[in-house]
PDB file of N, CA and C in Angstrom:
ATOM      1  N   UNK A   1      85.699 118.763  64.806  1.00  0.00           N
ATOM      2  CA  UNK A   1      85.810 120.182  65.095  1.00  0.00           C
ATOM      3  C   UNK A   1      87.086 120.465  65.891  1.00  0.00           C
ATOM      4  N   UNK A   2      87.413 119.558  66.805  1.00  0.00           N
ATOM      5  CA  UNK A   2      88.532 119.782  67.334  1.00  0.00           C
ATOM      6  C   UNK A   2      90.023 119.658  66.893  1.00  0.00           C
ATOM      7  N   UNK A   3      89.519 118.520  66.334  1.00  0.00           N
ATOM      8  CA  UNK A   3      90.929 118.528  64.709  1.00  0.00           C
ATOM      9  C   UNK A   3      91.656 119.733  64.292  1.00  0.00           C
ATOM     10  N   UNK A   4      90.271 120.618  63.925  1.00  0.00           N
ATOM     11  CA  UNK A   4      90.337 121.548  62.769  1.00  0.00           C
ATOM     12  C   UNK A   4      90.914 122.761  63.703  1.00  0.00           C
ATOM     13  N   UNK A   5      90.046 122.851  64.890  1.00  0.00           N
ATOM     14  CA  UNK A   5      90.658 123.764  65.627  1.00  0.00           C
ATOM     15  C   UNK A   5      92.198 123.367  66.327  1.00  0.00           C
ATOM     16  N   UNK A   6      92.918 122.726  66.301  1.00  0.00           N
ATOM     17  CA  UNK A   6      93.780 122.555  66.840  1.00  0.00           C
ATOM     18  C   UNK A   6      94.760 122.794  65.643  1.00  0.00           C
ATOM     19  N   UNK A   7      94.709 122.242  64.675  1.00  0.00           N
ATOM     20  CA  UNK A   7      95.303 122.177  63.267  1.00  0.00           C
ATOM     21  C   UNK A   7      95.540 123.464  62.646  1.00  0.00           C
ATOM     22  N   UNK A   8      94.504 124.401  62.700  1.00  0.00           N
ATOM     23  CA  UNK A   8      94.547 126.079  63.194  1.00  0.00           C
ATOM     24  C   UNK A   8      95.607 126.866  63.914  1.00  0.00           C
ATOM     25  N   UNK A   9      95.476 126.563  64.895  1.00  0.00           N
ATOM     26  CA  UNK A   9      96.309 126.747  65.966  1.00  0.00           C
ATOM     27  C   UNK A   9      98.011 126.522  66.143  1.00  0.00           C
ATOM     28  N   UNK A  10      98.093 124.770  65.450  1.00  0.00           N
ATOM     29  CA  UNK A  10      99.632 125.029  65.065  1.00  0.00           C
ATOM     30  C   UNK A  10      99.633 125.629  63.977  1.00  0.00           C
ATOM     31  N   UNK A  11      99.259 126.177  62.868  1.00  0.00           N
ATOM     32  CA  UNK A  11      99.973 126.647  61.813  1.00  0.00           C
ATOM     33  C   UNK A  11      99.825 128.312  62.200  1.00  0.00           C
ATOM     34  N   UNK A  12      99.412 128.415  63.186  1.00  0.00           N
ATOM     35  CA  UNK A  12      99.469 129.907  63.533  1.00  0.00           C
ATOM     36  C   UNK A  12     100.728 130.166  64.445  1.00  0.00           C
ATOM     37  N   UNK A  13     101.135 129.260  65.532  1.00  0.00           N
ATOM     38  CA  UNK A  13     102.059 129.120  65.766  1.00  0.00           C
ATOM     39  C   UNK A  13     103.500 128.809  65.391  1.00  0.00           C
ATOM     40  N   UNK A  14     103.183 127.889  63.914  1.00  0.00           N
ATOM     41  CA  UNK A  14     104.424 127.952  63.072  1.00  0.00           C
ATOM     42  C   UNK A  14     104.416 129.183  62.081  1.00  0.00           C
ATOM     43  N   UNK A  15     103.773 130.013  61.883  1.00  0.00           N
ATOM     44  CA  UNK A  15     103.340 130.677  61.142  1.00  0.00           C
ATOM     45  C   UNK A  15     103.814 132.203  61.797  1.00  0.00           C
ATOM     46  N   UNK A  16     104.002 132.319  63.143  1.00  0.00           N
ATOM     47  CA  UNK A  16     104.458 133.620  64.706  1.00  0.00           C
ATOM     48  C   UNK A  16     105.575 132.805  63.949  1.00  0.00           C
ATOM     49  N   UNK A  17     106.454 131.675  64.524  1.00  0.00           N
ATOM     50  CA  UNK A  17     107.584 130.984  64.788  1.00  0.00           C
ATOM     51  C   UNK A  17     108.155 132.112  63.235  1.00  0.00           C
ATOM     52  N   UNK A  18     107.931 131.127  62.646  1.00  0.00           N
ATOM     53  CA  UNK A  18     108.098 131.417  60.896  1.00  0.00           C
ATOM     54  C   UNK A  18     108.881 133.277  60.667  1.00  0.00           C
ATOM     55  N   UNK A  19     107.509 133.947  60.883  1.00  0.00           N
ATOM     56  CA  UNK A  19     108.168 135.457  61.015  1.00  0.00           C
ATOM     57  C   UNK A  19     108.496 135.991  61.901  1.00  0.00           C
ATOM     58  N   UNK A  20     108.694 135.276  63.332  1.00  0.00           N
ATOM     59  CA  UNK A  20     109.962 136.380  64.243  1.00  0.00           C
ATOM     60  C   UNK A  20     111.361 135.331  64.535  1.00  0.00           C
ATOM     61  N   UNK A  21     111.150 134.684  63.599  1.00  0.00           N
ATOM     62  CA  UNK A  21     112.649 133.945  64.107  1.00  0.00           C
ATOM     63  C   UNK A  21     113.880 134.631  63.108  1.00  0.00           C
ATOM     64  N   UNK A  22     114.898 134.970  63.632  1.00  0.00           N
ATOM     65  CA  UNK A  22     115.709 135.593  63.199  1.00  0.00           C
ATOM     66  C   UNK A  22     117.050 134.990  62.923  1.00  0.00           C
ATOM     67  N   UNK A  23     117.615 135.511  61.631  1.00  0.00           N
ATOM     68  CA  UNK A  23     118.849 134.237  61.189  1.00  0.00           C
ATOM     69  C   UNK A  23     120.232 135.067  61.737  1.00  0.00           C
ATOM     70  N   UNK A  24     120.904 134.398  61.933  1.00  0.00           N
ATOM     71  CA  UNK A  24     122.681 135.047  62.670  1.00  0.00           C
ATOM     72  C   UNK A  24     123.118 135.271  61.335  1.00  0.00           C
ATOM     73  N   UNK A  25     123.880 136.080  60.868  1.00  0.00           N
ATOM     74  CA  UNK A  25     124.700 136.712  60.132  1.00  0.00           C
ATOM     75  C   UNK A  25     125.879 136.918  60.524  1.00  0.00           C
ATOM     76  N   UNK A  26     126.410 136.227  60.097  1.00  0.00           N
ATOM     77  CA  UNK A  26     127.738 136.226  60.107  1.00  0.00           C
ATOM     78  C   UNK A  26     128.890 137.651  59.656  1.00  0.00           C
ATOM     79  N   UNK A  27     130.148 138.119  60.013  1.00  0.00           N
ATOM     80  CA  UNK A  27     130.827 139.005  59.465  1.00  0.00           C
ATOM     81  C   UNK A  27     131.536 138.590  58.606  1.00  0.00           C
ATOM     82  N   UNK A  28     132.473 137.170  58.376  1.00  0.00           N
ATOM     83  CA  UNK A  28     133.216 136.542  57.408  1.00  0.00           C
ATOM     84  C   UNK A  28     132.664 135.784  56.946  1.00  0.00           C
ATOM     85  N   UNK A  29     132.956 135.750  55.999  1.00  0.00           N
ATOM     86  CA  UNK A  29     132.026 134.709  54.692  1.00  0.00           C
ATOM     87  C   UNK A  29     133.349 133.930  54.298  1.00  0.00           C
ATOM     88  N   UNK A  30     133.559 132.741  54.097  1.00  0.00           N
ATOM     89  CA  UNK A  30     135.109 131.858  53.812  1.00  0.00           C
ATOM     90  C   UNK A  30     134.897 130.823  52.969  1.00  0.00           C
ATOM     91  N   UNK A  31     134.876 131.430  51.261  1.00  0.00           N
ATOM     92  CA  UNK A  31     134.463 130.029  50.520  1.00  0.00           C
ATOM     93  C   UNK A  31     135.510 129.014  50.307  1.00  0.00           C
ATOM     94  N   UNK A  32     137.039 129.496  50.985  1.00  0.00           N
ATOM     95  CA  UNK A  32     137.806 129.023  50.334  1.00  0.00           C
ATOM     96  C   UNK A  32     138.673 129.167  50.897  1.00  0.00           C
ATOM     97  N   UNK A  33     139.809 128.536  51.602  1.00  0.00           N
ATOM     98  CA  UNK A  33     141.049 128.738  52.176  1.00  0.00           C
ATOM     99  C   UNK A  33     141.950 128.146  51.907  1.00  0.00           C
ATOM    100  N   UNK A  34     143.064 128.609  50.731  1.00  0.00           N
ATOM    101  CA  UNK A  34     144.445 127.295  50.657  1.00  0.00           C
ATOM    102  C   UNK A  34     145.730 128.018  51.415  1.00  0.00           C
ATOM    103  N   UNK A  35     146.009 126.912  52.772  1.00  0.00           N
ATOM    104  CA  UNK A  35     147.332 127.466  53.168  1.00  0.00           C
ATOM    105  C   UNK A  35     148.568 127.773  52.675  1.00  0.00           C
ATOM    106  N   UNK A  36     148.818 128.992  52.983  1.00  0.00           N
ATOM    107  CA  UNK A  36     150.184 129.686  51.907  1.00  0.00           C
ATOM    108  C   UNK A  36     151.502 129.296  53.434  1.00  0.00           C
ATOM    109  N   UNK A  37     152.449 128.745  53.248  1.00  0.00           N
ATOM    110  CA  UNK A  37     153.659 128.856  54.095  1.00  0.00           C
ATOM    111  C   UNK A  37     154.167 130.274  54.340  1.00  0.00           C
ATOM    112  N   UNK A  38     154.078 130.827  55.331  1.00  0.00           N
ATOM    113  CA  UNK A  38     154.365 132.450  55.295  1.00  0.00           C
ATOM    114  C   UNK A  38     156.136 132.170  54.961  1.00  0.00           C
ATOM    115  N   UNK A  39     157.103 131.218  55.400  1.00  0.00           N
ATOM    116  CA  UNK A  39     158.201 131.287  55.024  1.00  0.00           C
ATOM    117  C   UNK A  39     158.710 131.386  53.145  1.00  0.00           C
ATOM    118  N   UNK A  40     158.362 130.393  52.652  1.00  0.00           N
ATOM    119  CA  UNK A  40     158.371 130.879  51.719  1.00  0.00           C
ATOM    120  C   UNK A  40     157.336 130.688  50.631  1.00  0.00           C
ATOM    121  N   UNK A  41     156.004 130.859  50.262  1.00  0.00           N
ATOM    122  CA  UNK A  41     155.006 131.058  49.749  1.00  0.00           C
ATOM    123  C   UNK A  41     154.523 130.058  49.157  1.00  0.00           C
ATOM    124  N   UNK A  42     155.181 128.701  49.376  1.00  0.00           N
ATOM    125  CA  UNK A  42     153.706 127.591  48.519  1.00  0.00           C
ATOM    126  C   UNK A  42     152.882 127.261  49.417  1.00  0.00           C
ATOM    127  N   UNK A  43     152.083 126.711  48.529  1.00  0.00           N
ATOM    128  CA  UNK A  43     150.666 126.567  48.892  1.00  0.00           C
ATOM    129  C   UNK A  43     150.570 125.241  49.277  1.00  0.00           C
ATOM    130  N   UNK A  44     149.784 124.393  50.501  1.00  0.00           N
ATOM    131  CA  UNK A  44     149.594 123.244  50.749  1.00  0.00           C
ATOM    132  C   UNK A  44     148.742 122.228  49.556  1.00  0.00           C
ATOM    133  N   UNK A  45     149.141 121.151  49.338  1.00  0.00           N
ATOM    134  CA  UNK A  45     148.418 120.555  48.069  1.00  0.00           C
ATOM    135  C   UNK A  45     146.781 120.043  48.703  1.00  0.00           C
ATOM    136  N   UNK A  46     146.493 120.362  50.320  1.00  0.00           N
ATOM    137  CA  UNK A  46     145.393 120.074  50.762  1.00  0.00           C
ATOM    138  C   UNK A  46     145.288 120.537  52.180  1.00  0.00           C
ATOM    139  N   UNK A  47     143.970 121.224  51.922  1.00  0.00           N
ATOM    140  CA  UNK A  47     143.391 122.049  53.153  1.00  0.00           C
ATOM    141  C   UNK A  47     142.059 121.860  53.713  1.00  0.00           C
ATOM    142  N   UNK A  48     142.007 121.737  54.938  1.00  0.00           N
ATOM    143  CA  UNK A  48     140.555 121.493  55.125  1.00  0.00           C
ATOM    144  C   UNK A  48     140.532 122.506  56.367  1.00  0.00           C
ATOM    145  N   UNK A  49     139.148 122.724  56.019  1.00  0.00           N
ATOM    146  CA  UNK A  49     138.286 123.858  57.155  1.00  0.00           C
ATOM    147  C   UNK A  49     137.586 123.686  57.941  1.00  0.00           C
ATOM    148  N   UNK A  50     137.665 124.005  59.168  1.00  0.00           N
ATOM    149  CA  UNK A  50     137.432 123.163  60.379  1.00  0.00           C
ATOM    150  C   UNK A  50     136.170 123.752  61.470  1.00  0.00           C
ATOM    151  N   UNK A  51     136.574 125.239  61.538  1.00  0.00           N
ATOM    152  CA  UNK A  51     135.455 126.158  61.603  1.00  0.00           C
ATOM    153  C   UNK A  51     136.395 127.583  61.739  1.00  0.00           C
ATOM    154  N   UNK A  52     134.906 128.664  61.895  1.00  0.00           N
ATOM    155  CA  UNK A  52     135.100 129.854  62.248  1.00  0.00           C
ATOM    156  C   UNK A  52     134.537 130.635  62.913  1.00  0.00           C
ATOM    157  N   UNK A  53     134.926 131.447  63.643  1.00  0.00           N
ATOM    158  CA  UNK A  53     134.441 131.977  64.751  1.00  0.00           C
ATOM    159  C   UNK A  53     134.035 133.612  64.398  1.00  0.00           C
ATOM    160  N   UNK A  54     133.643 134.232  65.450  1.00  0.00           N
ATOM    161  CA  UNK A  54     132.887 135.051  65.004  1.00  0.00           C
ATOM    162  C   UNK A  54     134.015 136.269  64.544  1.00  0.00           C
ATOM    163  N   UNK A  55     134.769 136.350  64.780  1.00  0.00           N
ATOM    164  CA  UNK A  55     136.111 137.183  64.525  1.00  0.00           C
ATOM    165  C   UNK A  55     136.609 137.022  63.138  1.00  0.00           C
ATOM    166  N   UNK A  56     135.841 136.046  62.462  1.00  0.00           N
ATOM    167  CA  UNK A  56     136.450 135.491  61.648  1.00  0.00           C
ATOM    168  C   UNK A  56     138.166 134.722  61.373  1.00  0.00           C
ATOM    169  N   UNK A  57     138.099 134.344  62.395  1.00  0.00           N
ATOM    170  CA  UNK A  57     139.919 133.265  62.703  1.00  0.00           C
ATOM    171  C   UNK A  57     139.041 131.946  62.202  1.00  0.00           C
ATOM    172  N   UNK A  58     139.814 131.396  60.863  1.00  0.00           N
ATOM    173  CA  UNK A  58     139.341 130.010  60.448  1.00  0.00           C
ATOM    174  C   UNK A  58     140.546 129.262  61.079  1.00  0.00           C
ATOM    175  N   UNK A  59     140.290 127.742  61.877  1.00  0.00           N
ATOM    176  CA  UNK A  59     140.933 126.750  62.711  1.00  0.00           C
ATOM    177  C   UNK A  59     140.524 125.761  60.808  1.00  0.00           C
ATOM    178  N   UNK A  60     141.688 125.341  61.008  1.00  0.00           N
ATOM    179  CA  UNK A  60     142.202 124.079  59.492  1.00  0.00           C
ATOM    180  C   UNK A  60     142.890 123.173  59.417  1.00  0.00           C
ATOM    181  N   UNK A  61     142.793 122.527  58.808  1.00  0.00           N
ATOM    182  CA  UNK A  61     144.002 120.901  58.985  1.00  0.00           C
ATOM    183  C   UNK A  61     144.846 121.255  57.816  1.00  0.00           C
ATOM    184  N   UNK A  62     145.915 121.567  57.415  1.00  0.00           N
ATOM    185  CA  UNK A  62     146.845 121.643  55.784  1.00  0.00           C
ATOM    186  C   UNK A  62     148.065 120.228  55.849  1.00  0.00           C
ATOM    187  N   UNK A  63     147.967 119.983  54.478  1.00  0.00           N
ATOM    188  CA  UNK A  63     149.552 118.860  54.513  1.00  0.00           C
ATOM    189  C   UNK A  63     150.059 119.182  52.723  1.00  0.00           C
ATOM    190  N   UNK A  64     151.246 119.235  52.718  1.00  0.00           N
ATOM    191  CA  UNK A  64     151.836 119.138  51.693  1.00  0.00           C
ATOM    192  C   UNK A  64     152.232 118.049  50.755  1.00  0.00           C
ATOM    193  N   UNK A  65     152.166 116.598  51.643  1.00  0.00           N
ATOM    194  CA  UNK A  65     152.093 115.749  51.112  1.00  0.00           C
ATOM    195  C   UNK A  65     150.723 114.646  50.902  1.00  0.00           C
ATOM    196  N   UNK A  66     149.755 115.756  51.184  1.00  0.00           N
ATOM    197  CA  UNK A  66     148.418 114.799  50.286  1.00  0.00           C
ATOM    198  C   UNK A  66     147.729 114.281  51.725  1.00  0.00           C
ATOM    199  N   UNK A  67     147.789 114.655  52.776  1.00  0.00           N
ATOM    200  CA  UNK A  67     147.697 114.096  54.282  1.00  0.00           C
ATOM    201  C   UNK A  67     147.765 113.290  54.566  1.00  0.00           C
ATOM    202  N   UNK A  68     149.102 112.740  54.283  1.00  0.00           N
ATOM    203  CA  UNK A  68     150.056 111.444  55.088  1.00  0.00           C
ATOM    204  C   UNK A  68     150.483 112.208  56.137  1.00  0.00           C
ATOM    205  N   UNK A  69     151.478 113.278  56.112  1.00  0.00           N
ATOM    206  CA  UNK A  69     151.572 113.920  57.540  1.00  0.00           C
ATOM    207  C   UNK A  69     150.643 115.544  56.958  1.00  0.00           C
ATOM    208  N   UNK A  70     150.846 116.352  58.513  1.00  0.00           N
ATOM    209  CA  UNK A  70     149.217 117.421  58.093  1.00  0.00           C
ATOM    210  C   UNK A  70     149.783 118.059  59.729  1.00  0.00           C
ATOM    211  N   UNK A  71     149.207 119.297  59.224  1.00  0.00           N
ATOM    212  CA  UNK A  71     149.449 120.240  60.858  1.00  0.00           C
ATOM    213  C   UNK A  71     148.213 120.920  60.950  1.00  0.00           C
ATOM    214  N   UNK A  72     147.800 121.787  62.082  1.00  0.00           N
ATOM    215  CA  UNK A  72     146.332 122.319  62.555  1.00  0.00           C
ATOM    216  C   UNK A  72     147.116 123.830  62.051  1.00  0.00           C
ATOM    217  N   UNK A  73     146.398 125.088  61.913  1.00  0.00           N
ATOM    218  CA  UNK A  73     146.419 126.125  61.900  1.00  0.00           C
ATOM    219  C   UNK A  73     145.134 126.923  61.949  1.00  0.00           C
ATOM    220  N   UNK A  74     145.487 128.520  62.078  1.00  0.00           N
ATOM    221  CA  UNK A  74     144.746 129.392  62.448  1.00  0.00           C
ATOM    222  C   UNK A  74     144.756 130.526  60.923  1.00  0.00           C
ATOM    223  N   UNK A  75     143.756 130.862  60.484  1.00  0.00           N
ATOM    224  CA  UNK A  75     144.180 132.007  59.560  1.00  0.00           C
ATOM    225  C   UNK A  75     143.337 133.115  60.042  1.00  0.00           C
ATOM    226  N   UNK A  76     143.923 134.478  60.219  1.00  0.00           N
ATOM    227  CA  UNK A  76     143.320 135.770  60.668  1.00  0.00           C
ATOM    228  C   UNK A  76     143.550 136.632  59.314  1.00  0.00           C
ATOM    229  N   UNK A  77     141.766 136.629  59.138  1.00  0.00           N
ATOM    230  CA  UNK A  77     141.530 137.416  58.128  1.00  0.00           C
ATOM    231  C   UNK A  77     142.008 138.628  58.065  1.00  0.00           C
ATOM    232  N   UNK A  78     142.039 139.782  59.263  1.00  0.00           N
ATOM    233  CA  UNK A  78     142.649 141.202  59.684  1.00  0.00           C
ATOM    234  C   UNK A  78     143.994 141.449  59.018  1.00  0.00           C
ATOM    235  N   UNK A  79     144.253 140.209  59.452  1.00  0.00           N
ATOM    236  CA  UNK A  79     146.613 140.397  58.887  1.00  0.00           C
ATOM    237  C   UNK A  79     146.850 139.371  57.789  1.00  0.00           C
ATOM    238  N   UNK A  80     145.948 138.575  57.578  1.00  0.00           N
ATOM    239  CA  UNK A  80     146.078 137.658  56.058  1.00  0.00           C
ATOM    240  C   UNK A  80     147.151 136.788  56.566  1.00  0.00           C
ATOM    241  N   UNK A  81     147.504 136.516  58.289  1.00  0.00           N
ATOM    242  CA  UNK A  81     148.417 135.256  58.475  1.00  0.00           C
ATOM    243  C   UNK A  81     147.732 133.955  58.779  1.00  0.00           C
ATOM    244  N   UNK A  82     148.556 133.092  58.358  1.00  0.00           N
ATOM    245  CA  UNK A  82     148.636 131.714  58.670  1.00  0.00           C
ATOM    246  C   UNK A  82     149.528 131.531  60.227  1.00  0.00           C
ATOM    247  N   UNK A  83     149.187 130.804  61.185  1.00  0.00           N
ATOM    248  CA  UNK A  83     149.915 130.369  61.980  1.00  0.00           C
ATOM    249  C   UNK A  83     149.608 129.108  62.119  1.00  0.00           C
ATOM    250  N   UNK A  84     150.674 128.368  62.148  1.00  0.00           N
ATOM    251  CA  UNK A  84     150.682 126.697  62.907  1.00  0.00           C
ATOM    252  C   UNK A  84     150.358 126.689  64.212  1.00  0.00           C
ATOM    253  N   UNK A  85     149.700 125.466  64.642  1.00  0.00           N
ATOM    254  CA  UNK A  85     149.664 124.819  65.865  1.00  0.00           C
ATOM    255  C   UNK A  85     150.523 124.142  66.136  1.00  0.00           C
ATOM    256  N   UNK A  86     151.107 124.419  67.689  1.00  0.00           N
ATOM    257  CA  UNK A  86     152.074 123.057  67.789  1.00  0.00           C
ATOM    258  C   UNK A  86     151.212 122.215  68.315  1.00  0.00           C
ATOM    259  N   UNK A  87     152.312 121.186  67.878  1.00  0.00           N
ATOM    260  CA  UNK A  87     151.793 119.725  68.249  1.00  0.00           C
ATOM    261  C   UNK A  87     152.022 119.369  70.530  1.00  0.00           C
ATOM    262  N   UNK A  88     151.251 118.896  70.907  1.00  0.00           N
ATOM    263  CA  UNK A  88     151.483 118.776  72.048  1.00  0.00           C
ATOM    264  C   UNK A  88     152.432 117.717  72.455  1.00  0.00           C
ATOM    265  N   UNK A  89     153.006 118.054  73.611  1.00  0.00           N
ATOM    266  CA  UNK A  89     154.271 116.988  73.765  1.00  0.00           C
ATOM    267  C   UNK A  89     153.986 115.752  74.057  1.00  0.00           C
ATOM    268  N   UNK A  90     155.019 115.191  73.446  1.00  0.00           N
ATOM    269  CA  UNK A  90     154.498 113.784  72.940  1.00  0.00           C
ATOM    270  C   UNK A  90     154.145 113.496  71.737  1.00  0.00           C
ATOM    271  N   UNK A  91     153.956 114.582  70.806  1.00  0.00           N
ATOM    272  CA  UNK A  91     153.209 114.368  69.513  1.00  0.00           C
ATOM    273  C   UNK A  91     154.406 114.547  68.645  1.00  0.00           C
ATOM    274  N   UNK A  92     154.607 113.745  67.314  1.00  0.00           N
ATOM    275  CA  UNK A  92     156.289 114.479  66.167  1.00  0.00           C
ATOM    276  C   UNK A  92     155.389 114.665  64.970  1.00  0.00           C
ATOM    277  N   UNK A  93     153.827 114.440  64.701  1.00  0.00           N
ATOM    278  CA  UNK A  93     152.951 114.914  63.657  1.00  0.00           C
ATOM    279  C   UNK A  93     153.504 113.734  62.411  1.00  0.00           C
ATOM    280  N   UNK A  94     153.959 112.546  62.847  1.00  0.00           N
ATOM    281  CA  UNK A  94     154.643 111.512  61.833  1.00  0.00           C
ATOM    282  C   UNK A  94     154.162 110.568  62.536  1.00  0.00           C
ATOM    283  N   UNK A  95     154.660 109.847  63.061  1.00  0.00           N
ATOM    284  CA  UNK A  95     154.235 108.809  63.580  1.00  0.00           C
ATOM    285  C   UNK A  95     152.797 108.803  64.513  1.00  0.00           C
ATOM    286  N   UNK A  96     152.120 109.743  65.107  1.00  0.00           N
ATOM    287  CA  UNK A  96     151.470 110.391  65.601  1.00  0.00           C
ATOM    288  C   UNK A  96     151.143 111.530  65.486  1.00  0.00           C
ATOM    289  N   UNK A  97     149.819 111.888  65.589  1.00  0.00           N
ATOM    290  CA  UNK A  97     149.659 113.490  65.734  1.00  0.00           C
ATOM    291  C   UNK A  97     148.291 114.237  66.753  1.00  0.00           C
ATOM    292  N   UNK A  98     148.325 115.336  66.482  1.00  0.00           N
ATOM    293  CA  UNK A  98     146.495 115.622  67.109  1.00  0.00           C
ATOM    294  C   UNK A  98     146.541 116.697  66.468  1.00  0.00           C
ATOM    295  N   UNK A  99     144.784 117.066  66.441  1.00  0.00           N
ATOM    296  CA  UNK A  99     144.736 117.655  64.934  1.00  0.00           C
ATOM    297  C   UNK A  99     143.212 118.579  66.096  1.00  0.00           C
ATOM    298  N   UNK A 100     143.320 120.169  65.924  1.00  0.00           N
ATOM    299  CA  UNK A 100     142.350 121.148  66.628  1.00  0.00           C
ATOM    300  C   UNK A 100     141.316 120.903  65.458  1.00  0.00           C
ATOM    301  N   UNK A 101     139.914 121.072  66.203  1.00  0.00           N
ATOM    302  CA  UNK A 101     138.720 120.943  65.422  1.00  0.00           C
ATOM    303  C   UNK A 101     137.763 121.975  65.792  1.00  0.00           C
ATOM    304  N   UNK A 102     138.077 122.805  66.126  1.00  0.00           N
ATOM    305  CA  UNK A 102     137.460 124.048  67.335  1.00  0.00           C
ATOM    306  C   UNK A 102     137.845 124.987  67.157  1.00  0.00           C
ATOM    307  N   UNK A 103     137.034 126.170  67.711  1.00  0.00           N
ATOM    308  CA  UNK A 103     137.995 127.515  67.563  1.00  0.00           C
ATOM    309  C   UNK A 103     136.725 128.170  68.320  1.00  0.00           C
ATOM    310  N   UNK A 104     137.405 129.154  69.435  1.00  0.00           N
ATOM    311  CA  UNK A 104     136.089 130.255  70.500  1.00  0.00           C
ATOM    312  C   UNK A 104     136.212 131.609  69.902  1.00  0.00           C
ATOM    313  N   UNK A 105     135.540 132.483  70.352  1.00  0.00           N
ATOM    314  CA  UNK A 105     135.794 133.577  70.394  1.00  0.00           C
ATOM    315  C   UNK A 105     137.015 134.221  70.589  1.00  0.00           C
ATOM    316  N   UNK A 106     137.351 133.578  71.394  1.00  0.00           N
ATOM    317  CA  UNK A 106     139.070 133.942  72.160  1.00  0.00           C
ATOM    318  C   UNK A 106     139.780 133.402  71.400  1.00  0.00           C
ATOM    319  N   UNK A 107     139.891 132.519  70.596  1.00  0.00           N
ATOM    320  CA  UNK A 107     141.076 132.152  69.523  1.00  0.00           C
ATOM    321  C   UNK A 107     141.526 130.885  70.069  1.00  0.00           C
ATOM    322  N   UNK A 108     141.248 130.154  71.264  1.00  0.00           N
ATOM    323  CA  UNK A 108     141.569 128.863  71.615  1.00  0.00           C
ATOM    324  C   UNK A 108     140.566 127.552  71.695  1.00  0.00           C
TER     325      UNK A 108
END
C-alpha cells in the first residue's frame, strides 16, 4: 500500500513539474554562420560556432586554410558584421594561438 501510495505521489509531482515548467525562447535562431571577410568578401572555407547570447552576437572560430591557422570572431546580427578578435600579446595565431569560447550579455 505504501508502494502504491508513494508511486502516486511522484507521478503527480512529475506530472505539476511536467506542466509548469517553462522553456526559454530564444530571440535568434542561428542555423548557420559562414564568415564573410568584411574587406573583401570571401568566405572562410571553415567556421565553427561557439555560442550565442541573448542579443543574439554569435562568438566563432573561422580559418581560410582548413584550420591550420583560424581566428575567434563576433557576428552581430543588427549590422550583419563580422569582427575579429585579437589575439592576446604573446599570441601571432601561427605558431600559437587562443581561441574565445564564450560570449555574455555584454559582448565579452
Amino acid at each position: 500500500m505504501y508502494t502504491i501510495v508513494r508511486r502516486i505521489i511522484l507521478f503527480a509531482f512529475s506530472l505539476a513539474a511536467a506542466v509548469f515548467s517553462s522553456f526559454a525562447f530564444g530571440d535568434y535562431v542561428a542555423n548557420q554562420i559562414d564568415y564573410t571577410d568584411p574587406s573583401n568578401g570571401s568566405v572562410a572555407n571553415f567556421t565553427q560556432l561557439w555560442s550565442i547570447n541573448n542579443k543574439g552576437n554569435a562568438l566563432g572560430f573561422a580559418s581560410f586554410d582548413g584550420g591550420v591557422t583560424g581566428f575567434s570572431f563576433v557576428y552581430e546580427p543588427a549590422t550583419g558584421n563580422y569582427v575579429r578578435l585579437p589575439m592576446p600579446p604573446g599570441f601571432d595565431g601561427i605558431t600559437n594561438f587562443a581561441q574565445a569560447v564564450g560570449i555574455n550579455d555584454a559582448g565579452s
